[in-house]
PDB file of N, CA and C in Angstrom:
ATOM      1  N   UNK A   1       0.836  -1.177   0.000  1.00  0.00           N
ATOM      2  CA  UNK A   1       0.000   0.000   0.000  1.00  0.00           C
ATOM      3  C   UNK A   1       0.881   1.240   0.000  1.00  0.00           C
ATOM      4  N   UNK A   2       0.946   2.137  -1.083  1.00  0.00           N
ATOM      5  CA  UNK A   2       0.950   3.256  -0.981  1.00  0.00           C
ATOM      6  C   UNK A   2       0.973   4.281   0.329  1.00  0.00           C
ATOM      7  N   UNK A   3       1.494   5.400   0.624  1.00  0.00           N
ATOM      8  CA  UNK A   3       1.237   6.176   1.895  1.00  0.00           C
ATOM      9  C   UNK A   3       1.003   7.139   1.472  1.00  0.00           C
ATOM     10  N   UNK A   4      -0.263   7.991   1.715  1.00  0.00           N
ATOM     11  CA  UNK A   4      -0.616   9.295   1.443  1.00  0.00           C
ATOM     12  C   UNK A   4      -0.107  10.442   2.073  1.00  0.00           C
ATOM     13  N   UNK A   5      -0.314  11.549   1.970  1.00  0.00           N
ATOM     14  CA  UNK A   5       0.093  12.991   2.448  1.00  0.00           C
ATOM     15  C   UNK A   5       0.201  13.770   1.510  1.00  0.00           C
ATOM     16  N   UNK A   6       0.245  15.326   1.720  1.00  0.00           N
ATOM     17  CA  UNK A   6       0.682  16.473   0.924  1.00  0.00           C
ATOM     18  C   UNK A   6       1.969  16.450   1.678  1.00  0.00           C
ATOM     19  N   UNK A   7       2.785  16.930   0.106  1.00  0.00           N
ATOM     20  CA  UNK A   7       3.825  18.103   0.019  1.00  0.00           C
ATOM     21  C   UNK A   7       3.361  19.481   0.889  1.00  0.00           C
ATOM     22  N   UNK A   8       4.920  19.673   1.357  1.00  0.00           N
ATOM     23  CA  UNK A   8       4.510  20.799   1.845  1.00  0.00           C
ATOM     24  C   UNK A   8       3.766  22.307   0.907  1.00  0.00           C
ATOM     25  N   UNK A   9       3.203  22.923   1.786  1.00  0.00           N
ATOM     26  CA  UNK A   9       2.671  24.534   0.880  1.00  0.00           C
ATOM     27  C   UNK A   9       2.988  25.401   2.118  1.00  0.00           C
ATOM     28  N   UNK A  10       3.699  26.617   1.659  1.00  0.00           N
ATOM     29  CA  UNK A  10       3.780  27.971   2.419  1.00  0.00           C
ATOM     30  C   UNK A  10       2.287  28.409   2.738  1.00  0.00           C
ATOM     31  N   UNK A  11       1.817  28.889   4.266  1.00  0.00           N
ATOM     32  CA  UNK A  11       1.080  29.686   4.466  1.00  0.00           C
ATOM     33  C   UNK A  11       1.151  30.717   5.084  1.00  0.00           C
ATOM     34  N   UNK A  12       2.297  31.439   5.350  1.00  0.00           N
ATOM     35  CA  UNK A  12       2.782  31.999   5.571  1.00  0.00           C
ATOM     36  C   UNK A  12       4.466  32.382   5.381  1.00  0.00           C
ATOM     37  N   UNK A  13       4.805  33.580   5.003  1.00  0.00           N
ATOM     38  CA  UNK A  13       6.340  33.605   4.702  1.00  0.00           C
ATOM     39  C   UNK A  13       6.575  35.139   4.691  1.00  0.00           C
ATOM     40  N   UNK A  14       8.050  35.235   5.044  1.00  0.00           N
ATOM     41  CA  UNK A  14       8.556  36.742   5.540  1.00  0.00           C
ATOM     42  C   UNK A  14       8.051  38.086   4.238  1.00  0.00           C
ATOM     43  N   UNK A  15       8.142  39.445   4.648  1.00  0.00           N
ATOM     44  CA  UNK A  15       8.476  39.865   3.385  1.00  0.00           C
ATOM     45  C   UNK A  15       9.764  39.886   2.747  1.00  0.00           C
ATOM     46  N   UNK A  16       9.881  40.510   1.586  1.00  0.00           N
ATOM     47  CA  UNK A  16      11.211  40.383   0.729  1.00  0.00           C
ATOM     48  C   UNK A  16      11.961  41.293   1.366  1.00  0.00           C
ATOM     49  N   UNK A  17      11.861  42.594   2.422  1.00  0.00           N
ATOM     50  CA  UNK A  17      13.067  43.010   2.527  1.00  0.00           C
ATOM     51  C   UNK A  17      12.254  43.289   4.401  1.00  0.00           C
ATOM     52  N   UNK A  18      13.196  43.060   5.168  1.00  0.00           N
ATOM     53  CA  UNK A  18      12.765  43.740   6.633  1.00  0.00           C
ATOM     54  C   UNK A  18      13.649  44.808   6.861  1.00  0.00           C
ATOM     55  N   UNK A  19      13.428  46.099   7.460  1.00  0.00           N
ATOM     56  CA  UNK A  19      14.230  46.827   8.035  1.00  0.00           C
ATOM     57  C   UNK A  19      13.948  46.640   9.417  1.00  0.00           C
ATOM     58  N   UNK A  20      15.263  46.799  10.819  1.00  0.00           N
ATOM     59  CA  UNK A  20      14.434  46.777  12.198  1.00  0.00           C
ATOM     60  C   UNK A  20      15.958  47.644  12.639  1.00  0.00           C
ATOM     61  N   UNK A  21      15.389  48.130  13.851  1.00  0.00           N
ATOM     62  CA  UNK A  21      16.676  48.761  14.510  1.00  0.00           C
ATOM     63  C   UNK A  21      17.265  47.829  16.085  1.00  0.00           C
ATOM     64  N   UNK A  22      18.390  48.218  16.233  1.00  0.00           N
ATOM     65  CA  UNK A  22      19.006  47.408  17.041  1.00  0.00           C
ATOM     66  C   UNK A  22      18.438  47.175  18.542  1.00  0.00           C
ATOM     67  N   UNK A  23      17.259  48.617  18.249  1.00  0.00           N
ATOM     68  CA  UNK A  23      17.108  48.067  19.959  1.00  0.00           C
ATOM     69  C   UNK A  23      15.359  47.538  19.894  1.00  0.00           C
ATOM     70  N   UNK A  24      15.243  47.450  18.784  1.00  0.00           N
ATOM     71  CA  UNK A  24      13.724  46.281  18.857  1.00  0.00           C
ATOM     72  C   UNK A  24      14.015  44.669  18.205  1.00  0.00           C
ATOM     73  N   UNK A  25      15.098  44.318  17.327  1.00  0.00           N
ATOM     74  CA  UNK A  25      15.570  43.013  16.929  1.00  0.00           C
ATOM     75  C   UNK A  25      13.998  43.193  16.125  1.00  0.00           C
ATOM     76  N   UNK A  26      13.777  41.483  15.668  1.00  0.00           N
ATOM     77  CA  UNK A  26      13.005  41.109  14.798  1.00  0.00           C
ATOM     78  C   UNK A  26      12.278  39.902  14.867  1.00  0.00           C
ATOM     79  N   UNK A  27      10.765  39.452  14.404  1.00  0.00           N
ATOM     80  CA  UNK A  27      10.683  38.336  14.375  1.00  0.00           C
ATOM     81  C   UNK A  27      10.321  37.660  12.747  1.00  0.00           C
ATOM     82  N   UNK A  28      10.925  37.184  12.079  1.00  0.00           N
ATOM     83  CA  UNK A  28      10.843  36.679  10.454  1.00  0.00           C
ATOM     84  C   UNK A  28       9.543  35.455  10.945  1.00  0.00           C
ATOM     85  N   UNK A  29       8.773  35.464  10.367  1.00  0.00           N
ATOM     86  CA  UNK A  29       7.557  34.484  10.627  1.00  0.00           C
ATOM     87  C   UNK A  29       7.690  33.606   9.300  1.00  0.00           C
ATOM     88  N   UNK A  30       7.515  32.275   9.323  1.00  0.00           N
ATOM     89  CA  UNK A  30       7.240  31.141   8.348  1.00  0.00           C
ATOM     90  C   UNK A  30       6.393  30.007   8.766  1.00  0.00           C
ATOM     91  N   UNK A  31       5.705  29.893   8.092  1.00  0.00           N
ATOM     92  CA  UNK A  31       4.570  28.176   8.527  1.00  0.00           C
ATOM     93  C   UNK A  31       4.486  27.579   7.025  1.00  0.00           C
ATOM     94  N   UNK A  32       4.368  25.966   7.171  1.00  0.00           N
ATOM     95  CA  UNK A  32       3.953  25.383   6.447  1.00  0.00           C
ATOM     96  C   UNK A  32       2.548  24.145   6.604  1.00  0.00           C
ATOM     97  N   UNK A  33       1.864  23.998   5.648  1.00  0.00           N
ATOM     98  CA  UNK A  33       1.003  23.207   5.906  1.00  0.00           C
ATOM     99  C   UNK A  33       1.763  21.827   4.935  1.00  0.00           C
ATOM    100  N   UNK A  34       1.279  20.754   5.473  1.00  0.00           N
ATOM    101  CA  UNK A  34       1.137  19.401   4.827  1.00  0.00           C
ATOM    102  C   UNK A  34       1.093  17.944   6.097  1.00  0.00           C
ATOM    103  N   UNK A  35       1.470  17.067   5.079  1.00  0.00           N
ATOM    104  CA  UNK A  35       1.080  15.799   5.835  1.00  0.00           C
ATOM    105  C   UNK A  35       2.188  14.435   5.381  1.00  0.00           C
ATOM    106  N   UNK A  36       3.255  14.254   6.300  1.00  0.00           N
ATOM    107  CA  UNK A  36       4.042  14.831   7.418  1.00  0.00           C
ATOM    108  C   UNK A  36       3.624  16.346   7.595  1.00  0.00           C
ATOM    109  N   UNK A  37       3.342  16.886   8.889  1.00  0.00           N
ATOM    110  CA  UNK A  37       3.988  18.207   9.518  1.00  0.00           C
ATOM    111  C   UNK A  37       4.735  18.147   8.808  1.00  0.00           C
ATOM    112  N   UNK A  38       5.012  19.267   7.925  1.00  0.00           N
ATOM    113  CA  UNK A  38       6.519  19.823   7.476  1.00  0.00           C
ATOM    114  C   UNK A  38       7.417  20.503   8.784  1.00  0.00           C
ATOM    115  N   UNK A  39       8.919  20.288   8.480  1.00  0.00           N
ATOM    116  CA  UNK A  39       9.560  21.149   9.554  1.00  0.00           C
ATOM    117  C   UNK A  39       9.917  22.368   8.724  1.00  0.00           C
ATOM    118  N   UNK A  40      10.371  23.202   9.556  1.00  0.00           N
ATOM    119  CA  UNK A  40      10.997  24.845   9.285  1.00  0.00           C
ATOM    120  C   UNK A  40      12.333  25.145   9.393  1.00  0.00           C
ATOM    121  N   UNK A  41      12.941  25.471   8.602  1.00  0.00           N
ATOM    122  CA  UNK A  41      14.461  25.665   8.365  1.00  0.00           C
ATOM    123  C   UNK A  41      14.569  26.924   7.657  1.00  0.00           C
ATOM    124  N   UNK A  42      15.287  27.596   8.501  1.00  0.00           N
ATOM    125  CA  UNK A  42      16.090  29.180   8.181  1.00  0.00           C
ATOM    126  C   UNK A  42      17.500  28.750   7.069  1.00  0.00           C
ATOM    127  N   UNK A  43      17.696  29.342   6.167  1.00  0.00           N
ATOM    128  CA  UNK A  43      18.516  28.941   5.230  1.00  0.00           C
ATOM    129  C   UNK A  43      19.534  30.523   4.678  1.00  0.00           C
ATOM    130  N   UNK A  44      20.538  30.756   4.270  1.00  0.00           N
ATOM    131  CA  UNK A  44      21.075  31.742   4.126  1.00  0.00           C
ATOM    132  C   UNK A  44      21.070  31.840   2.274  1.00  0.00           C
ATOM    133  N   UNK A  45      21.052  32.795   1.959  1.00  0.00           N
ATOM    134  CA  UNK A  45      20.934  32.786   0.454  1.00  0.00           C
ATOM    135  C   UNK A  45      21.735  32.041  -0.166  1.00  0.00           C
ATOM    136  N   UNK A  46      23.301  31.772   0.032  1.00  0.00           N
ATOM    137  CA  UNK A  46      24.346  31.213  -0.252  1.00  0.00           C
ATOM    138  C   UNK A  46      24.015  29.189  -0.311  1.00  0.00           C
ATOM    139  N   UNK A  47      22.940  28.939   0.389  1.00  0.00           N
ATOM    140  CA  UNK A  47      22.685  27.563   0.683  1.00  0.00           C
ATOM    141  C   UNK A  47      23.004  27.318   2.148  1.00  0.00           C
ATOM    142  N   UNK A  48      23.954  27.780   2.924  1.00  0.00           N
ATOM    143  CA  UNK A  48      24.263  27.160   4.020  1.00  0.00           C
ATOM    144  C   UNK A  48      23.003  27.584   4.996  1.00  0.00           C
ATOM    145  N   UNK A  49      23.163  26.485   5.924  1.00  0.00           N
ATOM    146  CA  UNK A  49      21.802  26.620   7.239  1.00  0.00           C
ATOM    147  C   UNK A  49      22.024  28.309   8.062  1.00  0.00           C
ATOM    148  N   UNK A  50      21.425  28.716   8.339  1.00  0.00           N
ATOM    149  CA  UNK A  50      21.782  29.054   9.365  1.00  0.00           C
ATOM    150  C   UNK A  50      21.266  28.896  10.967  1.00  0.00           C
ATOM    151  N   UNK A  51      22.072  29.269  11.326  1.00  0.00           N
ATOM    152  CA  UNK A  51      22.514  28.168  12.911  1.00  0.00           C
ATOM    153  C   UNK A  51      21.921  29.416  14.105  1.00  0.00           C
ATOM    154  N   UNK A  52      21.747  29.354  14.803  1.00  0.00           N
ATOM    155  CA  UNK A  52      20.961  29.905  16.034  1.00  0.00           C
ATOM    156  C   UNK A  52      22.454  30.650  16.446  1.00  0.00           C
ATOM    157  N   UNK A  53      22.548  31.966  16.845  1.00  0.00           N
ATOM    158  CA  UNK A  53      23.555  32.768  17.711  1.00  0.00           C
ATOM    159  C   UNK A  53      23.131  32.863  18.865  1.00  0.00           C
ATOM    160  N   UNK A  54      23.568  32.786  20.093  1.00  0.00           N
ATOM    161  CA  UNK A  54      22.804  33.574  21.470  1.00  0.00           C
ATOM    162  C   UNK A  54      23.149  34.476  21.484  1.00  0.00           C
ATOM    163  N   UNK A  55      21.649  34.827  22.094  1.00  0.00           N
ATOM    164  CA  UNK A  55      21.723  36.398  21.931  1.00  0.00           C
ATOM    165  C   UNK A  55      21.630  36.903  20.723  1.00  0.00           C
ATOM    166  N   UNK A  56      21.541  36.310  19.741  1.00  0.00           N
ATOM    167  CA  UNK A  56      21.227  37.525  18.342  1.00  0.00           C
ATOM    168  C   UNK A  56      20.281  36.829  17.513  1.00  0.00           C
ATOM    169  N   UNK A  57      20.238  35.483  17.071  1.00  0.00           N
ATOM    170  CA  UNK A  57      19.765  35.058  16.353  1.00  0.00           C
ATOM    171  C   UNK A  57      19.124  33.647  16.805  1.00  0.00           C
ATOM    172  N   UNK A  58      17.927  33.659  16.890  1.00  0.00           N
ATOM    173  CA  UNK A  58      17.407  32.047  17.807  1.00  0.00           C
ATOM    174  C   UNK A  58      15.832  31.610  17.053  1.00  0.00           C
ATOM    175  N   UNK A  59      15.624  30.467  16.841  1.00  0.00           N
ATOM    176  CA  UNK A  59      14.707  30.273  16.104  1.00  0.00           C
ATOM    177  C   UNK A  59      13.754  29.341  17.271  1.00  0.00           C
ATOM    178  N   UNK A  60      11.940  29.389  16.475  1.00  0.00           N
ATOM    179  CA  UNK A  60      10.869  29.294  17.653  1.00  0.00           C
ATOM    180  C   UNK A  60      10.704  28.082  16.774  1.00  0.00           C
ATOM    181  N   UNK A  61       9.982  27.361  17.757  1.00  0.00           N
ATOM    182  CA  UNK A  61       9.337  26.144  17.312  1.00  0.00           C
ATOM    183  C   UNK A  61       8.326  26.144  16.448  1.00  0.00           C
ATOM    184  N   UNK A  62       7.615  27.490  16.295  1.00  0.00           N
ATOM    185  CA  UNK A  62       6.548  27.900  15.369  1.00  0.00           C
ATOM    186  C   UNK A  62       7.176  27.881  13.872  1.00  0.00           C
ATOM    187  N   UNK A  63       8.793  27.727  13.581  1.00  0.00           N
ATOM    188  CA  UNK A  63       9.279  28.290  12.651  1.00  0.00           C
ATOM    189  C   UNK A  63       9.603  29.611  12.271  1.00  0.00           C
ATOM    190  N   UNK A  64       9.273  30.542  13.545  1.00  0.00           N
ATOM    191  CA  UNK A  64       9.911  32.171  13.441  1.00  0.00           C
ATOM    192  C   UNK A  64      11.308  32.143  14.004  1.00  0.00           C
ATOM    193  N   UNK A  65      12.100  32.653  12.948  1.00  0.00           N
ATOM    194  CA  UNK A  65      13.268  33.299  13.377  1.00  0.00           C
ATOM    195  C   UNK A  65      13.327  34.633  14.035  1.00  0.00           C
ATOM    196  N   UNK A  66      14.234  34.766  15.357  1.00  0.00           N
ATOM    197  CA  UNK A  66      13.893  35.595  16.059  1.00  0.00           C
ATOM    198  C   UNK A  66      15.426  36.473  15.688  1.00  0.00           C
ATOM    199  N   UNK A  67      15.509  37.877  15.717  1.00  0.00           N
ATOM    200  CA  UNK A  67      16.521  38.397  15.912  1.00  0.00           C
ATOM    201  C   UNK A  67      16.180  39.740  16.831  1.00  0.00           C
ATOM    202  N   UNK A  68      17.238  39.083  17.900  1.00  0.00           N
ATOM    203  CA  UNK A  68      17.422  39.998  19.037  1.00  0.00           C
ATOM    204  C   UNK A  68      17.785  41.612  18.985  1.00  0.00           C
ATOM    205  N   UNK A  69      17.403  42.265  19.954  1.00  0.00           N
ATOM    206  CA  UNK A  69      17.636  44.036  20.092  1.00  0.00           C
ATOM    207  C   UNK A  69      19.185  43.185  20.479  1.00  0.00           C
ATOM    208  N   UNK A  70      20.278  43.818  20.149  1.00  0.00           N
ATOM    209  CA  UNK A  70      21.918  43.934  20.245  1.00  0.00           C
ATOM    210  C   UNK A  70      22.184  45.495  20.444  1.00  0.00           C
ATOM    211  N   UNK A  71      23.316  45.253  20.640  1.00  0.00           N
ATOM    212  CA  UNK A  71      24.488  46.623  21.018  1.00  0.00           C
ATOM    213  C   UNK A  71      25.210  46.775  19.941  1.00  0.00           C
ATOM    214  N   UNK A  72      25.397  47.942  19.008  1.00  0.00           N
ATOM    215  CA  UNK A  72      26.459  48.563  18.242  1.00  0.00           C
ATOM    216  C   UNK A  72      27.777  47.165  18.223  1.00  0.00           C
ATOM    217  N   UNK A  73      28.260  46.772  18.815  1.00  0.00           N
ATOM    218  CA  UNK A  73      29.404  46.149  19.201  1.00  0.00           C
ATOM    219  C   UNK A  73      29.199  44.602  18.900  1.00  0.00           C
ATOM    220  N   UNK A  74      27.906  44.455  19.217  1.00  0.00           N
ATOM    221  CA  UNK A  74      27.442  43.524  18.561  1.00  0.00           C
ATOM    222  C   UNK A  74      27.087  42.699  17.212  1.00  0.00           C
ATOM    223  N   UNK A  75      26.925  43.853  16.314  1.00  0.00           N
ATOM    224  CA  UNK A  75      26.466  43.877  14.768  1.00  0.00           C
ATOM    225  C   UNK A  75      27.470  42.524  14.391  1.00  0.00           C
ATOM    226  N   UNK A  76      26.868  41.723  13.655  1.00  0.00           N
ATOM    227  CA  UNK A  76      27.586  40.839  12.757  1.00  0.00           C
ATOM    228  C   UNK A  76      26.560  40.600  11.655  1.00  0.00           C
ATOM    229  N   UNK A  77      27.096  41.631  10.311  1.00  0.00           N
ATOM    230  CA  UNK A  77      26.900  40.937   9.384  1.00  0.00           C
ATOM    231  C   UNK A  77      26.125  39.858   8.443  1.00  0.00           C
ATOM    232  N   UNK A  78      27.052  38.794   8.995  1.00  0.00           N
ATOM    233  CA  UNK A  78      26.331  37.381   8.650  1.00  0.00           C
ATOM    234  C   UNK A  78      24.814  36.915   8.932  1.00  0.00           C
ATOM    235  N   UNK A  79      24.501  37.816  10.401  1.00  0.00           N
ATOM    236  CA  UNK A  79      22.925  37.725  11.031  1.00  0.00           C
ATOM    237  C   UNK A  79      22.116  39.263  10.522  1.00  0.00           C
ATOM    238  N   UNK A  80      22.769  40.624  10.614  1.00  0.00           N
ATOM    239  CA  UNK A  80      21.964  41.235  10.944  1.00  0.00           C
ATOM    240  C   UNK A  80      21.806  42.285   9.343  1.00  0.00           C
ATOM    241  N   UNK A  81      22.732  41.750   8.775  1.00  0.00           N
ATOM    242  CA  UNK A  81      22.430  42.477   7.220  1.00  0.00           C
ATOM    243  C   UNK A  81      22.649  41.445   6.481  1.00  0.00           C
ATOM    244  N   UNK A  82      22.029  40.627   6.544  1.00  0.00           N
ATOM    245  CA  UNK A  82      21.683  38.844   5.617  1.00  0.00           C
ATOM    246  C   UNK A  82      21.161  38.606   4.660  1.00  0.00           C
ATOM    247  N   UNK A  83      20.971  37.633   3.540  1.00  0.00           N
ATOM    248  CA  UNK A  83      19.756  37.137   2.782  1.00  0.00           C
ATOM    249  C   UNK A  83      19.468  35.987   2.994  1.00  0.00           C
ATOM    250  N   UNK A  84      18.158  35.978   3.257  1.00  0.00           N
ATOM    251  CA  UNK A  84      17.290  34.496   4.253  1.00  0.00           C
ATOM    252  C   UNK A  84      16.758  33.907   3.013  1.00  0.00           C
ATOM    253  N   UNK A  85      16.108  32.554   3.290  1.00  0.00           N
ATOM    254  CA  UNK A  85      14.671  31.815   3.127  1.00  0.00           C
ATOM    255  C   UNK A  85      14.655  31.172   4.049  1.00  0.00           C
ATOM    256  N   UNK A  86      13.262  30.748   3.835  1.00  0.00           N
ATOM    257  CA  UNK A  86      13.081  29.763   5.017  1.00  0.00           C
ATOM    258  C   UNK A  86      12.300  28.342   4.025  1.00  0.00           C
ATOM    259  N   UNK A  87      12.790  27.412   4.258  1.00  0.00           N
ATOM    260  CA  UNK A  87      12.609  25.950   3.842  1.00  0.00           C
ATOM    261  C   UNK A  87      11.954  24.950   4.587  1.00  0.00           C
ATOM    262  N   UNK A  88      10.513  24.449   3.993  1.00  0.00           N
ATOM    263  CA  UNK A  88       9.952  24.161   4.435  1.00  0.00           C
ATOM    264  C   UNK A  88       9.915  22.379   3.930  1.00  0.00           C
ATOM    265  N   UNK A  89      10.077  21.663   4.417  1.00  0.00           N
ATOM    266  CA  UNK A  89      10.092  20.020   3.958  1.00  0.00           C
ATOM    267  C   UNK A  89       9.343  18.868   4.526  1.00  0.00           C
ATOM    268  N   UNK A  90       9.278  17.683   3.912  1.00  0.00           N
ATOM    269  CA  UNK A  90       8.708  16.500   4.533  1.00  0.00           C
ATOM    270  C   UNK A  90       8.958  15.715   3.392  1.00  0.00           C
ATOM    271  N   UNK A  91       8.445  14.502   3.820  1.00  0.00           N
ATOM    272  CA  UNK A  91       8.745  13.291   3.348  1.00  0.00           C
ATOM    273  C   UNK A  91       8.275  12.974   1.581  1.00  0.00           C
ATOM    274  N   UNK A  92       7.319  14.189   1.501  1.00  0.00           N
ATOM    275  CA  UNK A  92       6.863  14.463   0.099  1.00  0.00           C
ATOM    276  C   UNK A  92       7.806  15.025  -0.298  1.00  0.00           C
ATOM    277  N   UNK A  93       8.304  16.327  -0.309  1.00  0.00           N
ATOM    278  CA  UNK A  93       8.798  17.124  -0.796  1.00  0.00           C
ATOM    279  C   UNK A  93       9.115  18.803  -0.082  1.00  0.00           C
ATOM    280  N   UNK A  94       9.706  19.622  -0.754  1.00  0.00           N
ATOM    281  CA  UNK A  94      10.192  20.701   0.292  1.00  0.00           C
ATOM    282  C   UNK A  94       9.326  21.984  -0.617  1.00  0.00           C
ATOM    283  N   UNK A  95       9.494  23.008   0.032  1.00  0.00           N
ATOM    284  CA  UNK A  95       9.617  24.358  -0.559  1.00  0.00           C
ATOM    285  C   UNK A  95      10.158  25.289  -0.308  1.00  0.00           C
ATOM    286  N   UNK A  96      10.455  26.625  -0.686  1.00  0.00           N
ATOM    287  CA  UNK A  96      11.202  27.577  -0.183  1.00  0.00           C
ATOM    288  C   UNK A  96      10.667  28.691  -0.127  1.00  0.00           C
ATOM    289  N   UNK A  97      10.594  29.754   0.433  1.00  0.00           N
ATOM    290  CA  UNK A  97       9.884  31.138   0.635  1.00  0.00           C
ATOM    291  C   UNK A  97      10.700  31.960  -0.562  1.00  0.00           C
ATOM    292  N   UNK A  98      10.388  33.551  -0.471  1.00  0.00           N
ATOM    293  CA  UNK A  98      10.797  34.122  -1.271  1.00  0.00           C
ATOM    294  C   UNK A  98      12.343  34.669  -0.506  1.00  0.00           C
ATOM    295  N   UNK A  99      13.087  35.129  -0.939  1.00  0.00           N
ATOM    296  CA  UNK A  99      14.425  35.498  -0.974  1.00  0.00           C
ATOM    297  C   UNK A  99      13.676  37.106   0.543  1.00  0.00           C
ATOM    298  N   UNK A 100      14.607  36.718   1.751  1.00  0.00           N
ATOM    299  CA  UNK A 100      14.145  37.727   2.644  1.00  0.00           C
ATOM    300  C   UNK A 100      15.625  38.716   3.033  1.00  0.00           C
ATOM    301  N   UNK A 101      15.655  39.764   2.479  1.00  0.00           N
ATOM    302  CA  UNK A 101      16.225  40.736   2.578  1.00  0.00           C
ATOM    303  C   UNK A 101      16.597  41.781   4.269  1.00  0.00           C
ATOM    304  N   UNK A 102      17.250  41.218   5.227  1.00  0.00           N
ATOM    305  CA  UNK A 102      17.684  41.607   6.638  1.00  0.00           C
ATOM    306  C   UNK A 102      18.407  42.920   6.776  1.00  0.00           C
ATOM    307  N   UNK A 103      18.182  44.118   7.358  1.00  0.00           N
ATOM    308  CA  UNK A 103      18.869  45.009   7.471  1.00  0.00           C
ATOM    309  C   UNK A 103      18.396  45.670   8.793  1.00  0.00           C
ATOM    310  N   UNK A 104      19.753  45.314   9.797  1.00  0.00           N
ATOM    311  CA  UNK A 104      19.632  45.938  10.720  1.00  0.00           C
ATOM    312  C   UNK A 104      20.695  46.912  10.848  1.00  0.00           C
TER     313      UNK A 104
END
């Protein structure tokens, strides 16, 4: 017998560019529907994952990436002036959001 489910589908996904300032941080929102639950994965434009920072960059079980209010001294780059997606997968198949544009 065969096993049924959907592929994942975006029902939610970031806009294409966020601006936020350092002392409110950010929350990037993503959900997917299907069957597996799809999981949620933050992805950097380049392909590589990206990985949770403390303190700057930490992701929710909802699939929102969170980016923290930081200090001047703090700024890195790699987290806070980024290009995201967020990737959504299961046992069907995956999808990807639109290209999310970070500028803190």
């Amino acid at each position: 017998m065969v096993g049924t489910g959907d592929g994942p589908r975006l029902v939610l996904e970031p806009p294409s560019v966020v601006r936020f300032s350092s002392e409110s941080g950010t929350v990037l929102q993503c959900s997917a529907q299907g069957r597996p639950t799809p999981s949620i994965t933050w992805v950097l434009a380049d392909g590589s994952p990206a990985h949770a920072v403390p303190g700057l960059r930490e992701f929710r079980a909802d699939g929102s990436m969170v980016l923290r209010p930081f200090q001047s001294s703090q700024f890195r780059s790699e987290v806070h002036s980024a290009t995201y997606y967020c990737l959504a997968a299961n046992e069907l198949g995956r999808v990807k959001s639109r290209l999310v544009h970070v500028r803190g």
